[in-house]
Protein backbone atom coordinates (compact mmCIF):
# COMPACT_ATOMS: atom_id res chain seq x y z
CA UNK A 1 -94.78 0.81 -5.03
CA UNK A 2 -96.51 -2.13 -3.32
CA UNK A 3 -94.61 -4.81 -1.17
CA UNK A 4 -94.98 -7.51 -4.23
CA UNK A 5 -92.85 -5.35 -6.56
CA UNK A 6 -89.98 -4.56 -4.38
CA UNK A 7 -90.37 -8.46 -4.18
CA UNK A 8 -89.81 -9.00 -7.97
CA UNK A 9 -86.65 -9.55 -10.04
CA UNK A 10 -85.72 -7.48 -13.17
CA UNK A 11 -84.11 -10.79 -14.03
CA UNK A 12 -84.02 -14.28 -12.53
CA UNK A 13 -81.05 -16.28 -13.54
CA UNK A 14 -82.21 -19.93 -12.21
CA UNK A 15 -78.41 -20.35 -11.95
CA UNK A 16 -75.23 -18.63 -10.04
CA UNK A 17 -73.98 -16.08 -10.40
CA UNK A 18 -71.29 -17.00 -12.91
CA UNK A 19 -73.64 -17.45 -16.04
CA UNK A 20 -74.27 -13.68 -15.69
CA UNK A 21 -72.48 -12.81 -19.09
CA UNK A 22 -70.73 -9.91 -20.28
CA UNK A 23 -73.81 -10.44 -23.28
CA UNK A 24 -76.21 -10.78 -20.75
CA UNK A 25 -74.98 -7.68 -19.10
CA UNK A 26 -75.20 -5.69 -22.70
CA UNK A 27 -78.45 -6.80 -23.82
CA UNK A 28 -79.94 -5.16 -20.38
CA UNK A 29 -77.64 -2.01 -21.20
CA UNK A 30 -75.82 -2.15 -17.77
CA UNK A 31 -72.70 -0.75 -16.76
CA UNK A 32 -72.57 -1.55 -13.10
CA UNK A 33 -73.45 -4.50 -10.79
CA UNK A 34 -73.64 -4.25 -7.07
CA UNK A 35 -73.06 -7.89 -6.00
CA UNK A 36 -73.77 -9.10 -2.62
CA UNK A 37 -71.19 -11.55 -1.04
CA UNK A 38 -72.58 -14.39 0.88
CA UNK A 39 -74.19 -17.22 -1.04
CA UNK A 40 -73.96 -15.08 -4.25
CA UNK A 41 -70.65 -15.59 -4.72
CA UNK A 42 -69.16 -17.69 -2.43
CA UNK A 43 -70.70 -19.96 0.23
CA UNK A 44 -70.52 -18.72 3.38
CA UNK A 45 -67.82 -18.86 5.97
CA UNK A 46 -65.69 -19.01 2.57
CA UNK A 47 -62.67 -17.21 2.93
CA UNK A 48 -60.91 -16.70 -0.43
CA UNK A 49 -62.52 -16.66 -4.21
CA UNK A 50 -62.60 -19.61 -6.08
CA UNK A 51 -60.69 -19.63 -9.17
CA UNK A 52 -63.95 -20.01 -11.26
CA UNK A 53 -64.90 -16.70 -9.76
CA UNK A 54 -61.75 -14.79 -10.23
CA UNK A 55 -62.24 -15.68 -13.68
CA UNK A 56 -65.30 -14.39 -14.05
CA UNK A 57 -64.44 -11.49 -12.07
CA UNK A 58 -62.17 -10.52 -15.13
CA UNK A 59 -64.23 -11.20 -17.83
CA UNK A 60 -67.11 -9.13 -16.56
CA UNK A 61 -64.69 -5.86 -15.00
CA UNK A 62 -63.56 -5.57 -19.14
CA UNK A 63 -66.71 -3.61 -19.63
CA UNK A 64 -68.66 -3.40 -16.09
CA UNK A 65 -68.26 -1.24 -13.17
CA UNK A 66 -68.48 -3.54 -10.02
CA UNK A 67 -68.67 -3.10 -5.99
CA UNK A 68 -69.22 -5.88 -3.57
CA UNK A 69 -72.05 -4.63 -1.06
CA UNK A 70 -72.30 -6.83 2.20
CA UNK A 71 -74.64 -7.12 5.35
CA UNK A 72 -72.14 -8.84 6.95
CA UNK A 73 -69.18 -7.18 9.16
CA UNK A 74 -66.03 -9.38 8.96
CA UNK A 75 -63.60 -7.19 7.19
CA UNK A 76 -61.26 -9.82 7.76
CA UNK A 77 -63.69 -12.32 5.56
CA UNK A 78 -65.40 -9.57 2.99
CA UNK A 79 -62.41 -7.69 2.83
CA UNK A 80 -60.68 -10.42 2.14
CA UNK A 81 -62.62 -12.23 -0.60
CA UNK A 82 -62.93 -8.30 -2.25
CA UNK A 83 -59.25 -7.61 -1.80
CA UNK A 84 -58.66 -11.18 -3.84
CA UNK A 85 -60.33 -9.81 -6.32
CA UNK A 86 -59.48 -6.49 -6.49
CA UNK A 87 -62.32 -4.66 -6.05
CA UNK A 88 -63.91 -2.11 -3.82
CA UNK A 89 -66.47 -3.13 -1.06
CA UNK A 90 -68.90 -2.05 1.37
CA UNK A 91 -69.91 -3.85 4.94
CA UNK A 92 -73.25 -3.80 7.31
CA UNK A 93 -75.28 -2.51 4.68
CA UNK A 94 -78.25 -4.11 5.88
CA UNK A 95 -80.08 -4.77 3.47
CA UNK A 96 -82.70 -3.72 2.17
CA UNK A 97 -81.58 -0.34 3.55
CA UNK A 98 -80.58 1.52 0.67
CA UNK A 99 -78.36 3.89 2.38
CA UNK A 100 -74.54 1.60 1.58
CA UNK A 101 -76.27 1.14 -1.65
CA UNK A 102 -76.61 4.04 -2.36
CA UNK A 103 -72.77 5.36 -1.44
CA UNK A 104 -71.55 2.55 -4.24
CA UNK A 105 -73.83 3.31 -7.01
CA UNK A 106 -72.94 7.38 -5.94
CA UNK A 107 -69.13 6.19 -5.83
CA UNK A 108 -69.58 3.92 -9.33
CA UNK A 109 -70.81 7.85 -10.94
CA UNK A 110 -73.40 5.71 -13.43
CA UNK A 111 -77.11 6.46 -13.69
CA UNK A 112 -78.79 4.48 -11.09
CA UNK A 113 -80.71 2.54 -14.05
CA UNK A 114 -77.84 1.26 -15.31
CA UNK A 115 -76.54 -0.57 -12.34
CA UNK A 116 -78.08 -3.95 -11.39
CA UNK A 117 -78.14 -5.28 -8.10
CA UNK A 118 -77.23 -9.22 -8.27
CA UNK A 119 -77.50 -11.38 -4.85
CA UNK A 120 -79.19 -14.86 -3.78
CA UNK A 121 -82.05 -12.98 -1.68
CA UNK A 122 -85.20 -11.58 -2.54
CA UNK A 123 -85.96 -9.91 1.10
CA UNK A 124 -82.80 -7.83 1.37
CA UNK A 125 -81.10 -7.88 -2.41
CA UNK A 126 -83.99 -7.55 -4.24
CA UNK A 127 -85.74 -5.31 -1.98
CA UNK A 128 -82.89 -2.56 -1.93
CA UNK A 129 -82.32 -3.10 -5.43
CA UNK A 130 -85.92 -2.41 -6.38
CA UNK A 131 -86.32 0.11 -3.64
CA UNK A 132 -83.17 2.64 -4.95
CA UNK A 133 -84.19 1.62 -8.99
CA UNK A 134 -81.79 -0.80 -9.93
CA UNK A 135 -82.45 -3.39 -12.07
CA UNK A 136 -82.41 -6.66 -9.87
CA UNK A 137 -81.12 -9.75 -10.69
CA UNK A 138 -81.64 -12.71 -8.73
CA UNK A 139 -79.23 -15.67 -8.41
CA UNK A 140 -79.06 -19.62 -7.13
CA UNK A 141 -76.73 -19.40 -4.17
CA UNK A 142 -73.59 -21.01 -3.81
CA UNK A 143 -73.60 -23.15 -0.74
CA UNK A 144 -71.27 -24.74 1.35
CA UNK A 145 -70.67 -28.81 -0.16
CA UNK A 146 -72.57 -29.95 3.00
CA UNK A 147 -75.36 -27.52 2.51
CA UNK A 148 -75.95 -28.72 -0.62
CA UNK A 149 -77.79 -31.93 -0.43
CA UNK A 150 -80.66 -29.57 2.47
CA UNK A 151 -82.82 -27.71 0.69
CA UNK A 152 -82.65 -24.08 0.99
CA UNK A 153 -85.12 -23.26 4.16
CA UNK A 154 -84.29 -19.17 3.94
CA UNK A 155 -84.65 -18.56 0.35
CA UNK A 156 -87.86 -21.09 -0.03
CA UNK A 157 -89.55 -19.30 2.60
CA UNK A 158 -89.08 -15.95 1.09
CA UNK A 159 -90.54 -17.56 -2.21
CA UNK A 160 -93.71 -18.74 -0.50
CA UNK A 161 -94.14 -15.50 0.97
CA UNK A 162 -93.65 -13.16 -1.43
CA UNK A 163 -95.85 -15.18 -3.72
CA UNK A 164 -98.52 -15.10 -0.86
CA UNK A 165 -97.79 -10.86 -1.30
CA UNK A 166 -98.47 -11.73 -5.04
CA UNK A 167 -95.21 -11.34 -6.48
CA UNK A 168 -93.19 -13.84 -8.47
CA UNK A 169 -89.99 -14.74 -8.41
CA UNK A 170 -90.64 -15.11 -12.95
CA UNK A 171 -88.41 -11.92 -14.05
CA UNK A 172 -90.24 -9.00 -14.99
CA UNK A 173 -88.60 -9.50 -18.10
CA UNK A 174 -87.54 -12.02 -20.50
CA UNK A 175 -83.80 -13.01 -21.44
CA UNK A 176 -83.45 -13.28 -24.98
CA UNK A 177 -80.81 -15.02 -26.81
């Protein structure tokens, strides 16, 4: 596979992560997301869920398998945002090394193709997603209040270059509604 498809989402949302719907989820046939931490569902140096998150949390674990998969170390932080949550996680993966990847989707038991990866980053979520086979899903981060008025220096830099490699941050495939 060239570099510009392992660059490519299955899905963009243009959003966060919590207008991923349990419909959404369906229509793609998934039954297991692998969701990265930082920026995809909380800001970083966030300590705790939000309530907003918990929520969704529950409406999506009704009919999805999920894991929380995390290049960073803090098992005090991770750990702690996964345990409020209830829900098993994995730290250091760094991404896009499949390897931690691969131990949750082995440790989920689902078919690899039914398991989407979902984070804020196209050169380590995206990347490992596409690289083990998992559909990829691509989310707005959440930032930290201050952060928010800045534009986004990481993530627009990844755009420009994976768009000079020739891929696209436009999903591979279209939502339907």
């Amino acid at each position: 596979m060239a570099w510009n498809k392992y660059l490519q989402p299955d899905l963009n949302l243009q959003s966060s992560v919590l207008s991923l719907t349990p419909d959404i989820i369906k229509q793609y046939e998934l039954k297991g997301l692998v969701l990265d931490v930082d920026e995809t569902l909380v800001p970083t140096k966030t300590t705790s869920a939000s309530p907003e998150l918990q929520d969704w949390v529950e409406s999506i674990r009704q009919t999805t398998a999920l894991w929380l998969v995390s290049n960073n170390l803090s098992d005090v932080r991770i750990g702690g945002i996964a345990r409020s949550l209830n829900l098993p996680y994995t730290l250091g993966a760094i991404k896009p090394s499949v390897r931690k990847l691969r131990q949750a989707v082995t440790a989920m038991d689902l078919p690899v193709e039914q398991i989407a990866m979902v984070g804020d980053r196209l050169f380590t979520d995206v990347i490992a997603g596409n690289r083990l086979g998992m559909f990829t899903i691509l989310v707005d981060p959440f930032l930290n209040p201050g952060e928010a008025v800045r534009s986004y220096p990481v993530r627009n830099f990844e755009v420009l270059v994976s768009q000079l490699l020739g891929a696209s941050i436009i999903p591979k495939q279209k939502l339907t509604k």
